[in-house]
PDB file of N, CA and C in Angstrom:
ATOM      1  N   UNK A   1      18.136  33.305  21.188  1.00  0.00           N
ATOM      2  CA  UNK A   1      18.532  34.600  21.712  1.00  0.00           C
ATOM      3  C   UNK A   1      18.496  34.563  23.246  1.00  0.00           C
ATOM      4  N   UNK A   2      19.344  35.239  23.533  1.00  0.00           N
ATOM      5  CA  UNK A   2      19.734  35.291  25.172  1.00  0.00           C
ATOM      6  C   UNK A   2      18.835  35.938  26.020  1.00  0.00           C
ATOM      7  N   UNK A   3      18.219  35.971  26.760  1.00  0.00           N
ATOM      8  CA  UNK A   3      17.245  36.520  27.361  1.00  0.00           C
ATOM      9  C   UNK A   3      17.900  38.052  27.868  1.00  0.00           C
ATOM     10  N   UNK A   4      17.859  39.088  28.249  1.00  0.00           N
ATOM     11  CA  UNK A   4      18.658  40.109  29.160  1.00  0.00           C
ATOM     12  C   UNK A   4      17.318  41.042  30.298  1.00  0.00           C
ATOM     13  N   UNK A   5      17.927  41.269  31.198  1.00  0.00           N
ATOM     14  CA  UNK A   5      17.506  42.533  31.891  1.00  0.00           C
ATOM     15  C   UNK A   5      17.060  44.071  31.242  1.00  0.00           C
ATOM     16  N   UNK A   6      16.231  44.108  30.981  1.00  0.00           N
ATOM     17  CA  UNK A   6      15.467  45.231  30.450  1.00  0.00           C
ATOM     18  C   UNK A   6      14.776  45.340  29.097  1.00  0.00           C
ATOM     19  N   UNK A   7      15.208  43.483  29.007  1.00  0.00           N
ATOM     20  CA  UNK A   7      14.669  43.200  27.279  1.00  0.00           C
ATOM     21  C   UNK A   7      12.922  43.199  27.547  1.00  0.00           C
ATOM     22  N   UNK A   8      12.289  43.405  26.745  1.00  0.00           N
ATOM     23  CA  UNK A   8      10.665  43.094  26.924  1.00  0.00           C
ATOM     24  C   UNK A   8      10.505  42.374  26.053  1.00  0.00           C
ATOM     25  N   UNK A   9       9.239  41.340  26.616  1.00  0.00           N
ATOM     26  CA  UNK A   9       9.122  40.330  26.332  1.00  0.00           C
ATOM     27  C   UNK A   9       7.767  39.420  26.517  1.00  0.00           C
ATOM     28  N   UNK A  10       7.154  38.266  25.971  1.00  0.00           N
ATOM     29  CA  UNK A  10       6.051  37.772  25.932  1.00  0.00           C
ATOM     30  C   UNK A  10       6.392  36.979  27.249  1.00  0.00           C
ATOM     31  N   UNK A  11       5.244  36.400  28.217  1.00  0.00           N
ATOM     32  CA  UNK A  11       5.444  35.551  28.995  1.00  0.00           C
ATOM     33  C   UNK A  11       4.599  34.633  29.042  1.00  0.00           C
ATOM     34  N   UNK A  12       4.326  33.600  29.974  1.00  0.00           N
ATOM     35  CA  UNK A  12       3.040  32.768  30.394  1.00  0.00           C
ATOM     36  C   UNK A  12       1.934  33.562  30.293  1.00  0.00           C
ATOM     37  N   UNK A  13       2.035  34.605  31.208  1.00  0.00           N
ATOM     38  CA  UNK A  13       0.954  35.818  31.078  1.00  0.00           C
ATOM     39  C   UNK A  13       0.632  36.316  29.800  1.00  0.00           C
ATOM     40  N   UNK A  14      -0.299  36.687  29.585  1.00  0.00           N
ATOM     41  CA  UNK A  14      -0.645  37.896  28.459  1.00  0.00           C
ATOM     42  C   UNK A  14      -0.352  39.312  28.385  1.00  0.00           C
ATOM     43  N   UNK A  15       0.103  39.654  27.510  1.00  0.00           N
ATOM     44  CA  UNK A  15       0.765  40.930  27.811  1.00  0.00           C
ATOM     45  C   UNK A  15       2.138  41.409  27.226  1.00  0.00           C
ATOM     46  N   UNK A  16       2.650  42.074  27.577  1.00  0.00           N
ATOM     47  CA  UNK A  16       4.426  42.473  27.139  1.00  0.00           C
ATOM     48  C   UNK A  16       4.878  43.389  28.839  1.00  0.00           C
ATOM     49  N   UNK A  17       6.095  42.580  28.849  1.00  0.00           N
ATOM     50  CA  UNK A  17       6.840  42.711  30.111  1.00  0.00           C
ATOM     51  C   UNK A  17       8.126  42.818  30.123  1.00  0.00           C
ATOM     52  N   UNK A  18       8.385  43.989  30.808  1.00  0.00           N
ATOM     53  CA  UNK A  18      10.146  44.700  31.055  1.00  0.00           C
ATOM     54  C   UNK A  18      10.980  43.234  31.834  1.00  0.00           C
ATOM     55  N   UNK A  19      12.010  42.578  31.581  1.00  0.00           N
ATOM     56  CA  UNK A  19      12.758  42.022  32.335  1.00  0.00           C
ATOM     57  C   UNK A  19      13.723  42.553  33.622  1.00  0.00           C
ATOM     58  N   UNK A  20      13.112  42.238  34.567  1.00  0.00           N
ATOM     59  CA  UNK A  20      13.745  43.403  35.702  1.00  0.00           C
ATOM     60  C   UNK A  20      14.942  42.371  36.894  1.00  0.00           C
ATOM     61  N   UNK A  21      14.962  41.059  36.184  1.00  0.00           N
ATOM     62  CA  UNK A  21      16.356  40.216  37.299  1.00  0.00           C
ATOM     63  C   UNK A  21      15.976  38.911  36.809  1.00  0.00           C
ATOM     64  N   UNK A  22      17.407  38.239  36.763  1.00  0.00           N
ATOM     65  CA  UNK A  22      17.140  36.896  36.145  1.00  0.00           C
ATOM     66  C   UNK A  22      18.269  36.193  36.862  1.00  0.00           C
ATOM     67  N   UNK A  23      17.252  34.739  37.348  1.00  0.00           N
ATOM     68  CA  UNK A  23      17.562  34.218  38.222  1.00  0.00           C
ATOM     69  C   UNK A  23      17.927  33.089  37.930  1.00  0.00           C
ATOM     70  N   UNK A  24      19.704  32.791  37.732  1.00  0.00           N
ATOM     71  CA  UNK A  24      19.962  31.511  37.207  1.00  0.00           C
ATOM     72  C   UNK A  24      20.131  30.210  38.897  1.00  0.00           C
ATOM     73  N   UNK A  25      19.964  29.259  38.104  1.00  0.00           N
ATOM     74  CA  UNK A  25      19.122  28.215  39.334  1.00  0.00           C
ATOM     75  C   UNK A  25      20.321  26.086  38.629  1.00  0.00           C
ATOM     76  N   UNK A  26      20.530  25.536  39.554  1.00  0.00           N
ATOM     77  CA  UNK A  26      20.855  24.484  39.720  1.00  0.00           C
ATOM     78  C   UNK A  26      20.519  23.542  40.347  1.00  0.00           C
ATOM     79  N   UNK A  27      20.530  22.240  39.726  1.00  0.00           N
ATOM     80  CA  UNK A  27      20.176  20.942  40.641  1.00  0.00           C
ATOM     81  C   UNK A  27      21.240  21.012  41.917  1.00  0.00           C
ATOM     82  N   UNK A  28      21.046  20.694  43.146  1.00  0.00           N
ATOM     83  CA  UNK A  28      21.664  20.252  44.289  1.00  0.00           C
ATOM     84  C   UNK A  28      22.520  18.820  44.098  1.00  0.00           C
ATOM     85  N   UNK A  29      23.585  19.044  43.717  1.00  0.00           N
ATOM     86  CA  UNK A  29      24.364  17.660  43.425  1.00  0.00           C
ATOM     87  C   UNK A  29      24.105  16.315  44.801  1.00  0.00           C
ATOM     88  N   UNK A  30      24.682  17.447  45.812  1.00  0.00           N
ATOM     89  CA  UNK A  30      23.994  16.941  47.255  1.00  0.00           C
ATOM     90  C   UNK A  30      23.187  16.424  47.829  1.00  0.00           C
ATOM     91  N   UNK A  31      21.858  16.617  47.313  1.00  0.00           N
ATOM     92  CA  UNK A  31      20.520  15.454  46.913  1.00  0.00           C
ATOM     93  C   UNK A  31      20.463  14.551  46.762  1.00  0.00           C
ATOM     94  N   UNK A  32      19.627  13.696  47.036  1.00  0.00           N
ATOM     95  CA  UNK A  32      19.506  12.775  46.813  1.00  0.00           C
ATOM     96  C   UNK A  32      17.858  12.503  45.548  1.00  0.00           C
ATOM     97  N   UNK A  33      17.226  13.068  46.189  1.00  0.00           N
ATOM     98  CA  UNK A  33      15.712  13.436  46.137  1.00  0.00           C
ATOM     99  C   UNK A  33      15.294  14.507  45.637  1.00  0.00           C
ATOM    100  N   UNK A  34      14.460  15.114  44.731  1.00  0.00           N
ATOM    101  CA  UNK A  34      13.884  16.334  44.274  1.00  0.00           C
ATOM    102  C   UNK A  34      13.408  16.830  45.701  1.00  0.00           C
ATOM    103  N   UNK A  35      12.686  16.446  45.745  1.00  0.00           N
ATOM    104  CA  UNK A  35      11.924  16.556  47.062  1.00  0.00           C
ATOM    105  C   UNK A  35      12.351  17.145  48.096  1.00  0.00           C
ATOM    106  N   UNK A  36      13.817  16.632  48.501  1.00  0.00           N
ATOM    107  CA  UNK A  36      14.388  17.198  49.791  1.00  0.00           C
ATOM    108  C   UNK A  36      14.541  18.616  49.880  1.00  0.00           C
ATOM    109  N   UNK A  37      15.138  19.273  51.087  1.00  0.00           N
ATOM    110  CA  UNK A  37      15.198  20.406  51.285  1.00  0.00           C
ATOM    111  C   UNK A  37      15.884  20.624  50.985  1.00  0.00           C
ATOM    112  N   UNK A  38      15.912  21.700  50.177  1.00  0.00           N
ATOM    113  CA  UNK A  38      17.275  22.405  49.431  1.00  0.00           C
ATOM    114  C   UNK A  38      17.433  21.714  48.248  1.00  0.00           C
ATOM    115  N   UNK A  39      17.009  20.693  47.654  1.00  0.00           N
ATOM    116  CA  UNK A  39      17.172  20.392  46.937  1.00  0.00           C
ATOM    117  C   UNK A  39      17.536  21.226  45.083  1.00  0.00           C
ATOM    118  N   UNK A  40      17.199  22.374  45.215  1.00  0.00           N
ATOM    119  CA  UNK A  40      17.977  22.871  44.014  1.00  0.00           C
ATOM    120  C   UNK A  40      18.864  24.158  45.013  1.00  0.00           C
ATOM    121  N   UNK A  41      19.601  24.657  44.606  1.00  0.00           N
ATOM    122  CA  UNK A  41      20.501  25.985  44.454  1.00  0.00           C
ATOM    123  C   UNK A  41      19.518  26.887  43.772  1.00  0.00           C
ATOM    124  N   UNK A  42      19.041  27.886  44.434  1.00  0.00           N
ATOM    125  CA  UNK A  42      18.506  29.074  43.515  1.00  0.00           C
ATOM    126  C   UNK A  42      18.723  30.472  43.876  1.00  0.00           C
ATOM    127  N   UNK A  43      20.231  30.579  44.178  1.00  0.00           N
ATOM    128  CA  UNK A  43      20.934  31.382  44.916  1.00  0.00           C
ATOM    129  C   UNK A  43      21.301  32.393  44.034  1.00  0.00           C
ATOM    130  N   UNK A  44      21.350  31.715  42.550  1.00  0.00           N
ATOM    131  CA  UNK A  44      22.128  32.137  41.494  1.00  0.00           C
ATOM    132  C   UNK A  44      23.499  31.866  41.321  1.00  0.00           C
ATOM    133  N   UNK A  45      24.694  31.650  42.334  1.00  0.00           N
ATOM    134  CA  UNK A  45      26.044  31.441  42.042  1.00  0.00           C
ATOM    135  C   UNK A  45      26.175  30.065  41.941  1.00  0.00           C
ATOM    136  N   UNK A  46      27.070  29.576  40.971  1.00  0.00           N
ATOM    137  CA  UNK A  46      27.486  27.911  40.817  1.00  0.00           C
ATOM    138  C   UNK A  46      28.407  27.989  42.177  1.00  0.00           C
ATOM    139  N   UNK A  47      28.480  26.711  42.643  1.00  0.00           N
ATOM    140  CA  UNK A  47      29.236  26.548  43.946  1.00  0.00           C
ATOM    141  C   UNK A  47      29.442  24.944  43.316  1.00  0.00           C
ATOM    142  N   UNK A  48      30.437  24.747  44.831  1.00  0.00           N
ATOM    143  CA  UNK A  48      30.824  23.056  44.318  1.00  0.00           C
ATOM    144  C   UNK A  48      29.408  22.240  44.555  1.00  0.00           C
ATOM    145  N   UNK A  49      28.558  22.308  45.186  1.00  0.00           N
ATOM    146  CA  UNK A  49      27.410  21.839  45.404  1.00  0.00           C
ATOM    147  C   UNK A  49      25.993  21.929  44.319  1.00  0.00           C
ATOM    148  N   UNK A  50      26.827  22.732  43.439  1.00  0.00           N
ATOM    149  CA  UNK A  50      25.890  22.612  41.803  1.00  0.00           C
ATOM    150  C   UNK A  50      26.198  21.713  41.028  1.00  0.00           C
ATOM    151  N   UNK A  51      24.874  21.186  40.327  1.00  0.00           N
ATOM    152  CA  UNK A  51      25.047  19.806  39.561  1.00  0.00           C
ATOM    153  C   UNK A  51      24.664  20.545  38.286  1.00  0.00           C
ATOM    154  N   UNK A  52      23.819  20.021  37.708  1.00  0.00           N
ATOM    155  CA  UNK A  52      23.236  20.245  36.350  1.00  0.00           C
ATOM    156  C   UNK A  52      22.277  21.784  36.427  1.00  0.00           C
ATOM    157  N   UNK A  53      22.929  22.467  35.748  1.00  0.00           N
ATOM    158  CA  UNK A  53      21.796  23.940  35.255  1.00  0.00           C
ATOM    159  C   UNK A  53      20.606  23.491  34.983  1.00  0.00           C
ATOM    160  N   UNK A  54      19.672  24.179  35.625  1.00  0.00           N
ATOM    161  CA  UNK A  54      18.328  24.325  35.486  1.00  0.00           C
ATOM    162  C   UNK A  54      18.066  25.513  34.758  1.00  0.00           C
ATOM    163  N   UNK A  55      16.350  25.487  34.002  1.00  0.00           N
ATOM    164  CA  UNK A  55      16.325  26.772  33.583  1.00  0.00           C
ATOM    165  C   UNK A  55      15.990  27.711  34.618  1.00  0.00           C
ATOM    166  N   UNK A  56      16.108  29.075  33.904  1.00  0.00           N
ATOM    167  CA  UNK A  56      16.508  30.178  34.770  1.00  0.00           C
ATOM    168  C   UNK A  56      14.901  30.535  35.215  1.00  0.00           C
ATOM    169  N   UNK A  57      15.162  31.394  36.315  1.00  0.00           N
ATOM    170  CA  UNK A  57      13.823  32.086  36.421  1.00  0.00           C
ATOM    171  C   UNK A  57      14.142  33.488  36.210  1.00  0.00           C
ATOM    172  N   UNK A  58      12.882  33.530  35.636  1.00  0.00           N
ATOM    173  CA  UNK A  58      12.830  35.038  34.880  1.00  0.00           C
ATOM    174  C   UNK A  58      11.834  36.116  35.531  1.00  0.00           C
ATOM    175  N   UNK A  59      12.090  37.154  36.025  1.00  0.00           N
ATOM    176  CA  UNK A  59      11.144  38.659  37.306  1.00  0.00           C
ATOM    177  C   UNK A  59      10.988  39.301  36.025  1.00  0.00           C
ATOM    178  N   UNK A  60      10.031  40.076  35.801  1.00  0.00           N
ATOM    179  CA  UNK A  60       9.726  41.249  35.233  1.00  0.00           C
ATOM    180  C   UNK A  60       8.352  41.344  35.763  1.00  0.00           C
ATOM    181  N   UNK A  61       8.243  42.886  35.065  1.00  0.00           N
ATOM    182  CA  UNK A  61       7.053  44.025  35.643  1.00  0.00           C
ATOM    183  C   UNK A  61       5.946  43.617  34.076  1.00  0.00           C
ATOM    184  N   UNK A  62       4.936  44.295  34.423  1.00  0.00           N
ATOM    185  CA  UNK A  62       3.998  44.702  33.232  1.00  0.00           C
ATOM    186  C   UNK A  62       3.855  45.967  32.635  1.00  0.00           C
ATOM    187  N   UNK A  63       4.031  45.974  31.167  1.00  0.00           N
ATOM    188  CA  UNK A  63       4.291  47.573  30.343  1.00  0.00           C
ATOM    189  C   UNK A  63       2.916  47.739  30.084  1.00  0.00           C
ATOM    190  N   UNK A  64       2.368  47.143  28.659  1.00  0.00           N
ATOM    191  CA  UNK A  64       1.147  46.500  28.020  1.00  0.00           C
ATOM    192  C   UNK A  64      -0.062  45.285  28.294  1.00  0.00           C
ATOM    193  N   UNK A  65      -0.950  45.398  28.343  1.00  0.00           N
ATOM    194  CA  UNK A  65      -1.920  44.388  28.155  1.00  0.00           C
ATOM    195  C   UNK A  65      -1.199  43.951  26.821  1.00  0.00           C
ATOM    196  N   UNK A  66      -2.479  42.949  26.489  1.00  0.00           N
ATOM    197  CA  UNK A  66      -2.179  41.903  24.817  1.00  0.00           C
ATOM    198  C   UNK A  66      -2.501  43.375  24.435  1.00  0.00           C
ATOM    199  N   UNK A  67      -3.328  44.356  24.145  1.00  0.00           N
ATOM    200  CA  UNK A  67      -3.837  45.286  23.030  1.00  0.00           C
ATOM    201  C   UNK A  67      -2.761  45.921  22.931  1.00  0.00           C
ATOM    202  N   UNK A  68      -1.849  46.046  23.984  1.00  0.00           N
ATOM    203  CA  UNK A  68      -1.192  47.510  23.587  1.00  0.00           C
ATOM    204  C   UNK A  68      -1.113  48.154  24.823  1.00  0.00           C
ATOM    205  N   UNK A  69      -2.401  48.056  25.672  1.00  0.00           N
ATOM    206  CA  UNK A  69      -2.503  49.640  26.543  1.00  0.00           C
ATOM    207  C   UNK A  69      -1.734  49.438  27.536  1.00  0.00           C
ATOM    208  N   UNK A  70      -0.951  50.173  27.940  1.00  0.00           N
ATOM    209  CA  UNK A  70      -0.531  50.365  29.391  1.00  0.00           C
ATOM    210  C   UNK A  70      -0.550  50.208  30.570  1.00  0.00           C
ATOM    211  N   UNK A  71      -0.277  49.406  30.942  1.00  0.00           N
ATOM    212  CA  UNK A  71      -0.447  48.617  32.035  1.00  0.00           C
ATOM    213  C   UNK A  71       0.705  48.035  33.168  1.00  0.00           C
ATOM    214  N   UNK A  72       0.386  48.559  34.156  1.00  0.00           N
ATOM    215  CA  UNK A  72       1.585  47.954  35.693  1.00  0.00           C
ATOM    216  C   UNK A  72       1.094  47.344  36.219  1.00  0.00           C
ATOM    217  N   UNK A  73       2.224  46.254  37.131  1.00  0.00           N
ATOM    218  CA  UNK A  73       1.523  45.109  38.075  1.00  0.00           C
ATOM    219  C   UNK A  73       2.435  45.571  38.948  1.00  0.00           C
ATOM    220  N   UNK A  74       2.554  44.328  39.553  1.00  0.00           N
ATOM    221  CA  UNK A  74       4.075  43.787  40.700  1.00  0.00           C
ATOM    222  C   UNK A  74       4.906  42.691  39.748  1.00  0.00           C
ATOM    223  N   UNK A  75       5.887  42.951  40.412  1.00  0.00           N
ATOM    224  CA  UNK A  75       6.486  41.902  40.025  1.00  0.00           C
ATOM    225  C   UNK A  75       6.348  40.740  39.637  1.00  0.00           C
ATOM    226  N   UNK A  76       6.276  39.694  38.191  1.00  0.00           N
ATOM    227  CA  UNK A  76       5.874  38.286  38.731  1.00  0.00           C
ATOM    228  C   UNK A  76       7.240  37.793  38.242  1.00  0.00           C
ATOM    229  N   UNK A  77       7.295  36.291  38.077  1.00  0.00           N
ATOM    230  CA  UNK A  77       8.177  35.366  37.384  1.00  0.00           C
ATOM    231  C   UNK A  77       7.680  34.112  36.783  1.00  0.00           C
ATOM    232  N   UNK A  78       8.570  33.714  35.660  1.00  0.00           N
ATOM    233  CA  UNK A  78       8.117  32.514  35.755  1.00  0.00           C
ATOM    234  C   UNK A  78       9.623  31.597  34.841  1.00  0.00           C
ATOM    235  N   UNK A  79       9.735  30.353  34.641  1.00  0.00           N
ATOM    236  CA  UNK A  79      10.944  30.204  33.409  1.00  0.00           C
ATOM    237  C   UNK A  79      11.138  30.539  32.836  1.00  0.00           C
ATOM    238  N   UNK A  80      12.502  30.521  32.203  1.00  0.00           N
ATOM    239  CA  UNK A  80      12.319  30.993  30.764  1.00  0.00           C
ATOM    240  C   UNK A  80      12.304  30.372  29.572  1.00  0.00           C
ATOM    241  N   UNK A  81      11.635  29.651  29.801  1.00  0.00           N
ATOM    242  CA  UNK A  81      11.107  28.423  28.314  1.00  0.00           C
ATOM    243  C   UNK A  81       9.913  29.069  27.828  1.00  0.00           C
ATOM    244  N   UNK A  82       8.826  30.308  29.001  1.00  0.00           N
ATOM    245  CA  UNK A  82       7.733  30.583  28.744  1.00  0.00           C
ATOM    246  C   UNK A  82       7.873  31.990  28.186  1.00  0.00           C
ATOM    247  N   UNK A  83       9.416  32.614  28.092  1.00  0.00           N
ATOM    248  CA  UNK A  83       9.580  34.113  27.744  1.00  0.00           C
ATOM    249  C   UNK A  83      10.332  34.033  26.317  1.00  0.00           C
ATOM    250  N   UNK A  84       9.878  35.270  25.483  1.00  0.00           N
ATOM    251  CA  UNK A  84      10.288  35.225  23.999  1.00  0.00           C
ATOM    252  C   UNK A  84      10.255  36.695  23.888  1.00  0.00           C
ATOM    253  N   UNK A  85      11.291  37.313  23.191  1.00  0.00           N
ATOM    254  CA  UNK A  85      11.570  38.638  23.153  1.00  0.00           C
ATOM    255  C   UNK A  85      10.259  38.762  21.943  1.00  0.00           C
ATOM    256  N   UNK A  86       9.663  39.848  22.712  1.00  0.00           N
ATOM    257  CA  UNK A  86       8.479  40.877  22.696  1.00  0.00           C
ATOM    258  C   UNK A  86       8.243  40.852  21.084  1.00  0.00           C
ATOM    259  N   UNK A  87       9.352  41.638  20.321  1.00  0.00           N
ATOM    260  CA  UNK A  87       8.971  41.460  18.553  1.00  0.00           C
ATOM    261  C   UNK A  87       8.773  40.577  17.988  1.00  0.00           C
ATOM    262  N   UNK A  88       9.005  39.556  18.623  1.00  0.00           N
ATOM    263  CA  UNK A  88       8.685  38.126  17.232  1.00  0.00           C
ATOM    264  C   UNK A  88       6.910  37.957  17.516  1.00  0.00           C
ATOM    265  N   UNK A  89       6.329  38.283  18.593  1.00  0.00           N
ATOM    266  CA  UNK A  89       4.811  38.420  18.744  1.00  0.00           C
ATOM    267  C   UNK A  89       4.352  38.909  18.514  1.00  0.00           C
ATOM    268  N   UNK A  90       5.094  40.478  18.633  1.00  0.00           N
ATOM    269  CA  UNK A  90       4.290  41.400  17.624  1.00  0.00           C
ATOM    270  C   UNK A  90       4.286  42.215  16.504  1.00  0.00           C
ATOM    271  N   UNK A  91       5.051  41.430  15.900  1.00  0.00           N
ATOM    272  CA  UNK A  91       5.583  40.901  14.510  1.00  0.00           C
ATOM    273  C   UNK A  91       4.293  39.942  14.030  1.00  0.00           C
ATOM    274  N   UNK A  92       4.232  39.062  14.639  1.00  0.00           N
ATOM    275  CA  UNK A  92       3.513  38.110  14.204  1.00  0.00           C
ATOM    276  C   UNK A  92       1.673  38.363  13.935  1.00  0.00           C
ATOM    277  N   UNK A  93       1.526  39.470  15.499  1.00  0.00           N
ATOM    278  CA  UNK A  93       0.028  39.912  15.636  1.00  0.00           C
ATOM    279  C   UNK A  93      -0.159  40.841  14.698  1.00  0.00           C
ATOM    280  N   UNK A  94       1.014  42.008  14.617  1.00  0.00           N
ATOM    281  CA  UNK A  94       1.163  42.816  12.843  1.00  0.00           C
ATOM    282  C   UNK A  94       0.361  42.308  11.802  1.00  0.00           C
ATOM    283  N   UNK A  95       1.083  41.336  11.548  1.00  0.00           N
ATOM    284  CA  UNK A  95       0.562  40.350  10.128  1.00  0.00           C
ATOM    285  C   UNK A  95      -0.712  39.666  10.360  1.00  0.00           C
ATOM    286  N   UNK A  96      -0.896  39.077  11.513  1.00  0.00           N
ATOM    287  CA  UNK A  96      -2.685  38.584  11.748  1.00  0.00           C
ATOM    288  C   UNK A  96      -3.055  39.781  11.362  1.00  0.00           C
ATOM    289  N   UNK A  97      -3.001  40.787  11.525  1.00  0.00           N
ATOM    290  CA  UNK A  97      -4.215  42.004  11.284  1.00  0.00           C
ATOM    291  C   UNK A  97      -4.436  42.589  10.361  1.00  0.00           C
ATOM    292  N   UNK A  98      -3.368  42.453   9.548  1.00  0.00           N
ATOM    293  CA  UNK A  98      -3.300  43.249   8.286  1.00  0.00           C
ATOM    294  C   UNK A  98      -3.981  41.861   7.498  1.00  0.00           C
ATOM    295  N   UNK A  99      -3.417  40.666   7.142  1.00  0.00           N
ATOM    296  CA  UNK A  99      -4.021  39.601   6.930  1.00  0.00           C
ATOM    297  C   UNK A  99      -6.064  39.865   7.053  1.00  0.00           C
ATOM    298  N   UNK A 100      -6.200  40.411   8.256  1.00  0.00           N
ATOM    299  CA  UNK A 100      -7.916  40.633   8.627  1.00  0.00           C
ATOM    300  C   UNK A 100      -8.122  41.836   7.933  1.00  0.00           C
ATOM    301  N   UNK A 101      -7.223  43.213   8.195  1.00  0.00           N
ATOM    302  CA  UNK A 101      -7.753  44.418   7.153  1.00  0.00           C
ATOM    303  C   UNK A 101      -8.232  43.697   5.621  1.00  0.00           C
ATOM    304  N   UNK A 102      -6.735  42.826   5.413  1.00  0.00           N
ATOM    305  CA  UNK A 102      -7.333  42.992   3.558  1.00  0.00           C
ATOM    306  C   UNK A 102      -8.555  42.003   3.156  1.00  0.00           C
ATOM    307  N   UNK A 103      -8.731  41.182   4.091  1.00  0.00           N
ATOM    308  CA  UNK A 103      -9.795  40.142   4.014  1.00  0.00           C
ATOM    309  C   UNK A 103     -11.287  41.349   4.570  1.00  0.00           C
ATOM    310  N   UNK A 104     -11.367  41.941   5.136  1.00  0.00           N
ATOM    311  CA  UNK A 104     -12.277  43.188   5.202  1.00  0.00           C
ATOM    312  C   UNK A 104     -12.840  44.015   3.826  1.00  0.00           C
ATOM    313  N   UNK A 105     -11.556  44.682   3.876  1.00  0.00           N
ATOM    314  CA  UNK A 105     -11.549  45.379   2.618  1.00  0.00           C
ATOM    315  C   UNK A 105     -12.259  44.872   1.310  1.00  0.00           C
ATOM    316  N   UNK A 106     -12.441  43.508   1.038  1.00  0.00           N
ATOM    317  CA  UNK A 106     -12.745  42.749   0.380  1.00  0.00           C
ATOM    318  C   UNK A 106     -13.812  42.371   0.104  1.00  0.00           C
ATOM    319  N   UNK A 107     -14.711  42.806   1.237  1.00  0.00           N
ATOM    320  CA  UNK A 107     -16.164  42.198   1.257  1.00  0.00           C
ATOM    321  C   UNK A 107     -16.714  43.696   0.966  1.00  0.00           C
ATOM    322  N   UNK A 108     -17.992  43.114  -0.509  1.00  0.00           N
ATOM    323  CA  UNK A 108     -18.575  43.992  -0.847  1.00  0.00           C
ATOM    324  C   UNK A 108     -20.025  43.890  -0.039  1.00  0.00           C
ATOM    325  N   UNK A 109     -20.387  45.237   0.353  1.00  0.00           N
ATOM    326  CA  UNK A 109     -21.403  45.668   1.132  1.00  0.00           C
ATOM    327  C   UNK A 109     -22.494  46.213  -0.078  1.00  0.00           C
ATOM    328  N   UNK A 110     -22.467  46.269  -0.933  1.00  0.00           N
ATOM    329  CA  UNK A 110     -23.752  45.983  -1.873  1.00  0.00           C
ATOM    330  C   UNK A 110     -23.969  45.161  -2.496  1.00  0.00           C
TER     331      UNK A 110
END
């Protein structure tokens, strides 16, 4: 799934986060060296001086902590190899818990 601007989403961080600009990025054909200056394009526009797509970098804000509660930062970023739209996690934390309710429920206290 395609990442978008205003999708929320899991990141490196902990938490759930609004996507607020996404920053597509290229190797510097022009290079020689990682290293050198300038060495990638992270301008966002392909130009003749773009080689191979890199992954993108991804800005968003903070909605939620991991629990749920409400929560704002600043801005951060990071790739997007480390971002996954928001429901498949908590989808997933859903089912850890209910999984723990019925294993609860279960234990007799006399």
């Amino acid at each position: 799934m395609e990442l978008q601007i205003g999708q929320i989403v899991t990141t490196y961080y902990a938490g759930y986060f609004r996507i607020t600009r996404i920053e597509r990025r290229w190797k510097n054909k022009t290079k020689e060296k990682e290293w050198e200056q300038s060495a990638y394009n992270i301008k966002g526009e392909h130009t003749e001086e773009c080689g191979e797509e890199m992954n993108s970098l991804i800005y968003f804000t903070q909605l939620y902590d991991a629990k749920g509660n409400p929560k704002k930062s600043k801005e951060k970023c990071c790739v997007d190899s480390f971002c996954k739209p928001a429901i498949e996690s908590i989808q997933e934390e859903i089912q850890s818990l209910q999984e723990i309710i019925t294993k609860l429920s279960n234990i007799k206290t006399n």
